[in-house]
Protein backbone atom coordinates (compact mmCIF):
# COMPACT_ATOMS: atom_id res chain seq x y z
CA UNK A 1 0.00 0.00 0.00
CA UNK A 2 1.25 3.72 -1.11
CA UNK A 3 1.79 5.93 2.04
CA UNK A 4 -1.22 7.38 3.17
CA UNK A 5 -2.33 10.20 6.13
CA UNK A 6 -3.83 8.84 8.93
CA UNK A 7 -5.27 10.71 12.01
CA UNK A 8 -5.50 9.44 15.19
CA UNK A 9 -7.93 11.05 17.68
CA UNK A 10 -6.95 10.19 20.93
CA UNK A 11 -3.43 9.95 22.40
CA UNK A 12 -4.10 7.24 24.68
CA UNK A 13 -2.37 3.76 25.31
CA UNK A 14 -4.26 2.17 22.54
CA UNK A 15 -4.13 5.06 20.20
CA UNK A 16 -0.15 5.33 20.55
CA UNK A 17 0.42 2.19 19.79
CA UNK A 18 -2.02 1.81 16.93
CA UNK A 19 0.49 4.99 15.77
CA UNK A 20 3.74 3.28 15.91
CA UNK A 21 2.19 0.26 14.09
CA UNK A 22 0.87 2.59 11.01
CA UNK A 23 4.52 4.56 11.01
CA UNK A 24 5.89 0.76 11.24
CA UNK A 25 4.04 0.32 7.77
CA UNK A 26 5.53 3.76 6.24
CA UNK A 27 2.30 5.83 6.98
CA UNK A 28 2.60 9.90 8.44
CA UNK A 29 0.94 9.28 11.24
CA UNK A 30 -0.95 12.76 13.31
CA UNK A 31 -1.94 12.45 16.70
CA UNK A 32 -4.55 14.86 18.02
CA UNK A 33 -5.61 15.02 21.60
CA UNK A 34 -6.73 18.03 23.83
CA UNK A 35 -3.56 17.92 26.81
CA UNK A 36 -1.31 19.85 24.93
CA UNK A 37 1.52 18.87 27.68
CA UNK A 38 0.78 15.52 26.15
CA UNK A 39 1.77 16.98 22.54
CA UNK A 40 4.52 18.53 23.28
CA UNK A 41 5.84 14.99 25.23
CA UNK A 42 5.05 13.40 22.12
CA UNK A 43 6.92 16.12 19.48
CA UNK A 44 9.86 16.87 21.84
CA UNK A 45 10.66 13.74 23.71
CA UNK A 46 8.47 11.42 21.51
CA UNK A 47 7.36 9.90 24.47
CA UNK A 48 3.91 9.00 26.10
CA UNK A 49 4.64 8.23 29.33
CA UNK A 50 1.33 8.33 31.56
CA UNK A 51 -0.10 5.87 29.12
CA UNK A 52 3.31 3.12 28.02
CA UNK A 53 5.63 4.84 29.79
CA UNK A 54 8.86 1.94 28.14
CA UNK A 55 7.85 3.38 24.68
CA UNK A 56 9.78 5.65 22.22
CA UNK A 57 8.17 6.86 19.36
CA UNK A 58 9.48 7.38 16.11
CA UNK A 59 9.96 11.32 15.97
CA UNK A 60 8.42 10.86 12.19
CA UNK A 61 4.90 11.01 14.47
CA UNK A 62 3.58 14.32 15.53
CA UNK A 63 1.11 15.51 17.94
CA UNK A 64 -1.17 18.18 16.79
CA UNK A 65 -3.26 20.24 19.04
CA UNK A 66 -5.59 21.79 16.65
CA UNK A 67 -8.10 19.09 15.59
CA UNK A 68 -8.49 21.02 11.78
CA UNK A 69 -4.89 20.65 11.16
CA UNK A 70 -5.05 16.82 12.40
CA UNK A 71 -7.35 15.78 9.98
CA UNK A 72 -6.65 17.63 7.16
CA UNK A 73 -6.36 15.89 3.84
CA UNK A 74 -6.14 12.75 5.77
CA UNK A 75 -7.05 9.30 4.13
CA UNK A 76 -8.27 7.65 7.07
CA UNK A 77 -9.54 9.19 10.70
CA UNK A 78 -9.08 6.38 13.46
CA UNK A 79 -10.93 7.55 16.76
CA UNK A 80 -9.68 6.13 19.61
CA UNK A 81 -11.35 8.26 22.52
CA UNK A 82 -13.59 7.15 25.63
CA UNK A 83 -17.02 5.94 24.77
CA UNK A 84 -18.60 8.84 26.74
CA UNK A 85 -16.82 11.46 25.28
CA UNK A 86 -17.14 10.04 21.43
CA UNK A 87 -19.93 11.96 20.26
CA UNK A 88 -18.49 15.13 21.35
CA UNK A 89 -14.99 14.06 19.19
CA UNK A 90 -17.42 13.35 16.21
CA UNK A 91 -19.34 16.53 16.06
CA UNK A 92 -16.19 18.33 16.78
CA UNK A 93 -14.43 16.46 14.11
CA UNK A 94 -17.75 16.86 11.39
CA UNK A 95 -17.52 21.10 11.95
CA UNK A 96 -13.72 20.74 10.85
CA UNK A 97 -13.74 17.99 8.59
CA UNK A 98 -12.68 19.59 4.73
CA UNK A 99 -12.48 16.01 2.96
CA UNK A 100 -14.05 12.21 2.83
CA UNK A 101 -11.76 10.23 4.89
CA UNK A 102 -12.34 6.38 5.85
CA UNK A 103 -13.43 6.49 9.70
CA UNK A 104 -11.94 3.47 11.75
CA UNK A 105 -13.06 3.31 15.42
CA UNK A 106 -10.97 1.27 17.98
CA UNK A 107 -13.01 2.15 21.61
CA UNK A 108 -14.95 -0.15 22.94
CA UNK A 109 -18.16 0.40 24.87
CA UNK A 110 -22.50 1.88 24.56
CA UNK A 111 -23.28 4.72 25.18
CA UNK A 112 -24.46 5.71 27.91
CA UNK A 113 -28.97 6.25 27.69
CA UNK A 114 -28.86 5.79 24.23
CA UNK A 115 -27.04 2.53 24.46
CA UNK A 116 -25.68 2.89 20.64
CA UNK A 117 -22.96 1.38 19.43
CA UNK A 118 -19.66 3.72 18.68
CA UNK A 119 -20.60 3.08 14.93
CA UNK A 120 -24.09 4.02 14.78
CA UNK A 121 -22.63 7.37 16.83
CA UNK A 122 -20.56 7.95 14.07
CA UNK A 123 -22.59 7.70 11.27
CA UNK A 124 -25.43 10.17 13.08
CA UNK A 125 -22.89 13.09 13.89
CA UNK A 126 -20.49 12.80 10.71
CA UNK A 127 -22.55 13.35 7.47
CA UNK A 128 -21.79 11.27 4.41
CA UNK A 129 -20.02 14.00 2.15
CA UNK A 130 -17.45 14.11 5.20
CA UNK A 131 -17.06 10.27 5.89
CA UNK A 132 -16.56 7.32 4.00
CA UNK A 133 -17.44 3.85 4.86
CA UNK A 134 -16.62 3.90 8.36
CA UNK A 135 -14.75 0.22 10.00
CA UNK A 136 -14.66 -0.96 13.45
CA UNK A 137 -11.26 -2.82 15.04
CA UNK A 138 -11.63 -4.64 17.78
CA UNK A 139 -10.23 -8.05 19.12
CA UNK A 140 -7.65 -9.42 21.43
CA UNK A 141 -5.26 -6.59 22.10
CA UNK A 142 -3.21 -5.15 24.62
CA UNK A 143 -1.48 -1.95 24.25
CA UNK A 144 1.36 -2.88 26.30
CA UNK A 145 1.87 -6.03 24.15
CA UNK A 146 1.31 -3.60 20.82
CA UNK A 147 3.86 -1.09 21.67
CA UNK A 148 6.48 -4.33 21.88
CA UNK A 149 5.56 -5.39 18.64
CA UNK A 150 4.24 -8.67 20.21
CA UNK A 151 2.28 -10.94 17.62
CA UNK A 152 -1.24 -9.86 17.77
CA UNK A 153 -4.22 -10.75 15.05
CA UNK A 154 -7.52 -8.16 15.46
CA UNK A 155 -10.61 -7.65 13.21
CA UNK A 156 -11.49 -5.22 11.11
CA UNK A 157 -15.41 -5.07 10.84
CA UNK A 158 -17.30 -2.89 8.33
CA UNK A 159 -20.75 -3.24 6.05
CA UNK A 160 -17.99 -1.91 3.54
CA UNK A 161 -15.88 -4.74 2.24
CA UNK A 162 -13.42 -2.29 0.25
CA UNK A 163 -12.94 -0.44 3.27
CA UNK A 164 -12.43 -3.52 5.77
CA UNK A 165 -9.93 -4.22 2.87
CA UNK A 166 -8.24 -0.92 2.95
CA UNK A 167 -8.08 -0.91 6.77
CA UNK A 168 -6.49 -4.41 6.69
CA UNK A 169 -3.98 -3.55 4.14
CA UNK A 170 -3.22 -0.20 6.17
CA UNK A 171 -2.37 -2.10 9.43
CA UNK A 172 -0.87 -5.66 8.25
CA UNK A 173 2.47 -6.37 9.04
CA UNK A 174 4.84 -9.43 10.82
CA UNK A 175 3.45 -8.65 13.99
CA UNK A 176 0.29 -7.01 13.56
CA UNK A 177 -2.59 -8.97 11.73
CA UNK A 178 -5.71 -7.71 10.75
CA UNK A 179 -9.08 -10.07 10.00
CA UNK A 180 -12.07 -8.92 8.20
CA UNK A 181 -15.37 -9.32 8.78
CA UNK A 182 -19.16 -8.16 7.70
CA UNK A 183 -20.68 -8.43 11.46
CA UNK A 184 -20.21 -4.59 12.87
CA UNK A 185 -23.04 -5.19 15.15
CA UNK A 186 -21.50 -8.98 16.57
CA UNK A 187 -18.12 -7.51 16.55
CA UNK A 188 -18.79 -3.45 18.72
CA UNK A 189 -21.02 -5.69 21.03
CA UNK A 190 -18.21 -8.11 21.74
CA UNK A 191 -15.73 -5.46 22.22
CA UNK A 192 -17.95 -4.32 24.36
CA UNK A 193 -19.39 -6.25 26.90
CA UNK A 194 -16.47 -8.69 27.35
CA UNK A 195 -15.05 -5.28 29.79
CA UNK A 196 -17.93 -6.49 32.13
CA UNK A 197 -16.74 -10.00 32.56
CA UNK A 198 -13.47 -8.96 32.78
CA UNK A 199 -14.39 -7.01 35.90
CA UNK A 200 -16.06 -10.27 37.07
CA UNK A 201 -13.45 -12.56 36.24
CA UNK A 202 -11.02 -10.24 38.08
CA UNK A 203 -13.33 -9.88 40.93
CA UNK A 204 -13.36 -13.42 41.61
CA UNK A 205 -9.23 -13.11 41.39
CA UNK A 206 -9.32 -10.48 43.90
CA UNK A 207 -11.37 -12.49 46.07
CA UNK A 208 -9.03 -15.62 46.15
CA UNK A 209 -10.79 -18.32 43.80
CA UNK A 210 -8.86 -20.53 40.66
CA UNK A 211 -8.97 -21.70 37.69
CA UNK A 212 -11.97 -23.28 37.59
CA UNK A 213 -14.39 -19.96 38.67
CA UNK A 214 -12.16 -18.13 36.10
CA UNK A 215 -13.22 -20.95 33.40
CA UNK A 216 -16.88 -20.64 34.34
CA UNK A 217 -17.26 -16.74 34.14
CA UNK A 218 -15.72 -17.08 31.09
CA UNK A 219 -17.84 -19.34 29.68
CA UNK A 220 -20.86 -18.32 30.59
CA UNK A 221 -20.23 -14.95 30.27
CA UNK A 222 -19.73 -15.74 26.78
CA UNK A 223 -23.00 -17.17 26.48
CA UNK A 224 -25.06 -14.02 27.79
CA UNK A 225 -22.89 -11.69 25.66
CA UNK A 226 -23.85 -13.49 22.82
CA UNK A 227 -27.60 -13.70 24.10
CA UNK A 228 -27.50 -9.69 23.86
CA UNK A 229 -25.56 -9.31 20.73
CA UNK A 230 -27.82 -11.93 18.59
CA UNK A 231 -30.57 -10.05 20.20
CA UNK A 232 -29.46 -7.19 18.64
CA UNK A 233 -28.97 -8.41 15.42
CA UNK A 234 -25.61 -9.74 15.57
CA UNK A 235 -24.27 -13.49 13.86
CA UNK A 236 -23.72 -15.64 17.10
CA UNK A 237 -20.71 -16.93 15.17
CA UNK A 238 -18.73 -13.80 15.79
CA UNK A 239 -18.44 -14.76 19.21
CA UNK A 240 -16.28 -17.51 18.65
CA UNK A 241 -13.97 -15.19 16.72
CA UNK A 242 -10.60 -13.10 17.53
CA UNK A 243 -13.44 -10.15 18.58
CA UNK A 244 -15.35 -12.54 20.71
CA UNK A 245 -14.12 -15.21 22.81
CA UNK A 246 -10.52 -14.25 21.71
CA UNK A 247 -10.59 -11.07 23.29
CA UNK A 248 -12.63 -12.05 26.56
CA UNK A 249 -10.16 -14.44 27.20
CA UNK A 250 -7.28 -11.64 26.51
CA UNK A 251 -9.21 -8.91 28.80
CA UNK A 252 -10.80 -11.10 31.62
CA UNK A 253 -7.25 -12.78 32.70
CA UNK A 254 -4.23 -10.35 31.89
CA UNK A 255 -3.38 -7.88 34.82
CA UNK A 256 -2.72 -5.45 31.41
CA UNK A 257 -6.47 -5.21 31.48
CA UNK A 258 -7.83 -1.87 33.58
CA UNK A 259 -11.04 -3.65 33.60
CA UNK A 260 -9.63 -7.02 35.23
CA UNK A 261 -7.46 -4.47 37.23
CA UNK A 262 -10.66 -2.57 38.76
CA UNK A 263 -12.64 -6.56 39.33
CA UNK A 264 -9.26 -7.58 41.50
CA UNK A 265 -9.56 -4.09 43.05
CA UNK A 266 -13.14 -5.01 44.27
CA UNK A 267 -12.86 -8.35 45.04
CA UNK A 268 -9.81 -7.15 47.53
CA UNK A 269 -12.32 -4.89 49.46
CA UNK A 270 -11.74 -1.46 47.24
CA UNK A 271 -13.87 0.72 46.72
CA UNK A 272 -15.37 1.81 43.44
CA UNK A 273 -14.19 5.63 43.70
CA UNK A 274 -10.80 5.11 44.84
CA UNK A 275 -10.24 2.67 42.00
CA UNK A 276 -11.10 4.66 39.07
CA UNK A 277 -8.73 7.40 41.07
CA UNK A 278 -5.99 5.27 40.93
CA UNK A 279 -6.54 3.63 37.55
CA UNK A 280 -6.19 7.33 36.40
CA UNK A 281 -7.48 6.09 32.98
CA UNK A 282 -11.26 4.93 31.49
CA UNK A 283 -12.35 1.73 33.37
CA UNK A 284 -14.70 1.15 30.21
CA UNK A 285 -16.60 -1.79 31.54
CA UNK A 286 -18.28 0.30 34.78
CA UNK A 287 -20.43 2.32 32.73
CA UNK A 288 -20.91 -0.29 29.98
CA UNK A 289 -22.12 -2.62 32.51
CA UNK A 290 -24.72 0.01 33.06
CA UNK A 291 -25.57 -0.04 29.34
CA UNK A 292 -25.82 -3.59 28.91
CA UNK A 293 -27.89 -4.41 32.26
CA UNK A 294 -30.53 -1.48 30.48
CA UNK A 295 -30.19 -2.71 27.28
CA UNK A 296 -31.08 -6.52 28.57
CA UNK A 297 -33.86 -5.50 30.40
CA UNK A 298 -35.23 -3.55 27.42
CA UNK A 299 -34.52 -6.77 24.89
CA UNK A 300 -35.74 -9.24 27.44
CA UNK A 301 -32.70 -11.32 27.41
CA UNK A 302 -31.08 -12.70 30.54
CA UNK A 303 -27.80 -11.90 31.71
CA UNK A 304 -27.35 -13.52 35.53
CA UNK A 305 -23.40 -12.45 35.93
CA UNK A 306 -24.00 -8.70 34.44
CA UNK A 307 -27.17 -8.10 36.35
CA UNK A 308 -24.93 -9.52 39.14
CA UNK A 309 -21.96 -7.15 38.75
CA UNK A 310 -24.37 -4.07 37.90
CA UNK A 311 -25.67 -5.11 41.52
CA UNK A 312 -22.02 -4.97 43.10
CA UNK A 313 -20.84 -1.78 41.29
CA UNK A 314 -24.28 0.37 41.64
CA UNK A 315 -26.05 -0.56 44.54
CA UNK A 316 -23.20 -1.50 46.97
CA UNK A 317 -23.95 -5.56 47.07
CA UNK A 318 -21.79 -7.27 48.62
CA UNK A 319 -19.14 -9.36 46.43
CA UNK A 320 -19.42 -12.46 47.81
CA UNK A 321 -23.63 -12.71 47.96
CA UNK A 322 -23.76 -11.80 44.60
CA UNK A 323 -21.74 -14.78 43.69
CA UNK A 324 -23.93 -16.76 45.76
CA UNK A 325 -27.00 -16.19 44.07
CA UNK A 326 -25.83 -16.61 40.70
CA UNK A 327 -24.56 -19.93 41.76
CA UNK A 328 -28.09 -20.60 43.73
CA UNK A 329 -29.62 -19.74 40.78
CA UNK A 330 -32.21 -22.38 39.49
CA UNK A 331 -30.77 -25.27 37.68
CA UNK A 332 -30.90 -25.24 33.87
CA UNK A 333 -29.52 -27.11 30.57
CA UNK A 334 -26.40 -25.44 29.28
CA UNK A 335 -28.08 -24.78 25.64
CA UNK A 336 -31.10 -23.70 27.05
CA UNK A 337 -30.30 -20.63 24.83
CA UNK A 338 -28.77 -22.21 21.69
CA UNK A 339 -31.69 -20.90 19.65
CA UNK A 340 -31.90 -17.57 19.92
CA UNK A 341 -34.46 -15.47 19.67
């Protein structure tokens, strides 16, 4: 692939190491976040060190503090900012926006009341003769792991097969490997709710069980995410992908994970507000455990260990009771749910 200009809203851990991948493959990478302290780190020390503090960037990528600049004349716009601030970034992005870039998304979470998806956000506050086709990547992925140049295969979802195409071919290298896919909605709600077992199945670390409680929220969590997700719409064989069960087993047992981080946290006797204070970055899968227990009550689908953790982290339940009534719960076949509906 010819060089192209990529953007990158948000300077995070994810979003710096997505850069050094696309300046790996020859791109001009631009960075655009709102700390300018942040910028300059990146331009004079080409550093990032709040978010992978071991990493030095190539000084070929810049941080810009004016969004305009960032994406102008780009080829392709990758947001990688919190779920909760997203639509702000797209409707300050659509007011600046000069061109029709591809838009990649790599956050992971629903939106808070609304409950959308990051794509369907997108595609409301960027209008079509600013955007084209826009792609989600997601799957099994740490940052920390990225920035090493560890092996690591992800997913690039889109309705768009040219553009899941481009996006593959603008990432691909020996240690980064990109899938495609047509299933945007199977693939955002995977991404997605596997943060809330990962609180779960750190919870249960913090708390002193094995490996055999850490197989079983695993599994079944599994099962309910894909409950919601074919609810939705989704193809309940994207859940046995790299998106699916390949990144709820990444996030829900690696201490890189902020959302197995904040479970452990819990399950040690934490509390909620001193964790995120400490974390000092997004602990996605609080408020998308919100989301989802909403959204299941809505759909009418059940989801025991969500409704369970949405319990612990919003109305102060104790850990350990919670765990007892899930396992108290009336007995069931395991495929009760293996049609759908």
């Amino acid at each position: 692939m010819e060089k192209q200009r990529v953007a990158i809203l948000g300077p995070g851990s994810w979003g710096t190491a997505l850069a050094q991948a696309l300046n790996d493959n020859g791109h001009e990478v631009r960075i655009w976040g709102n700390n300018p302290e942040q910028l300059v780190e990146i331009n004079e020390h080409h550093t990032n060190s709040h978010y992978l503090p071991d990493l030095v960037l190539d000084e070929k990528i810049k941080g810009y503090p004016d969004l305009k600049e960032a994406v102008k004349d780009a080829d392709a716009v990758l947001f990688v900012v919190p779920t909760k601030v997203m639509r702000i970034v797209a409707k300050q992005f659509a007011e600046v926006v000069e061109n029709r870039p591809v838009i990649i998304h790599a956050s992971k979470g629903l939106e808070q009341g609304t409950h959308e998806r990051i794509s369907q956000i997108l595609l409301e506050e960027i209008p079509e003769e600013h955007r084209k086709a826009v792609v989600v990547l997601s799957g099994p992925s740490h940052a920390e792991e990225v920035a090493v140049r560890d092996i690591t295969t992800i997913t690039a979802a889109s309705t768009d097969d040219e553009a899941a195409k481009y996006v593959q071919d603008l990432f691909n290298n020996e240690y980064f490997r990109i899938y495609t896919n047509h299933d945007v909605i199977g693939v955002e709600t995977a991404g997605a709710l596997k943060n809330i077992i990962a609180v779960g199945a750190g919870a249960l670390h913090g708390l002193g069980y094995g490996d055999n409680a850490k197989a079983a929220i695993i599994t079944r969590g599994l099962a309910e995410i894909t409950r919601l997700g074919v609810a939705m719409g989704a193809d309940p064989l994207t859940y046995m992908g790299l998106s699916g069960v390949g990144d709820l087993i990444v996030t829900g047992t690696s201490i890189h994970s902020r959302n197995w981080r904040a479970g452990d946290a819990l399950g040690r006797g934490e509390k909620l507000p001193e964790i995120e204070k400490n974390m000092g970055m997004i602990i996605e899968g609080v408020s998308t455990t919100k989301a989802a227990y909403e959204l299941s009550r809505e759909l009418s689908v059940e989801m025991p260990i969500t409704e369970a953790i949405y319990d612990v982290l919003y109305n102060d339940k104790e850990i350990r009771s919670a765990i007892t009534d899930i396992m108290l719960r009336e007995a069931r076949p395991e495929n009760e749910y293996k049609d759908v509906k």
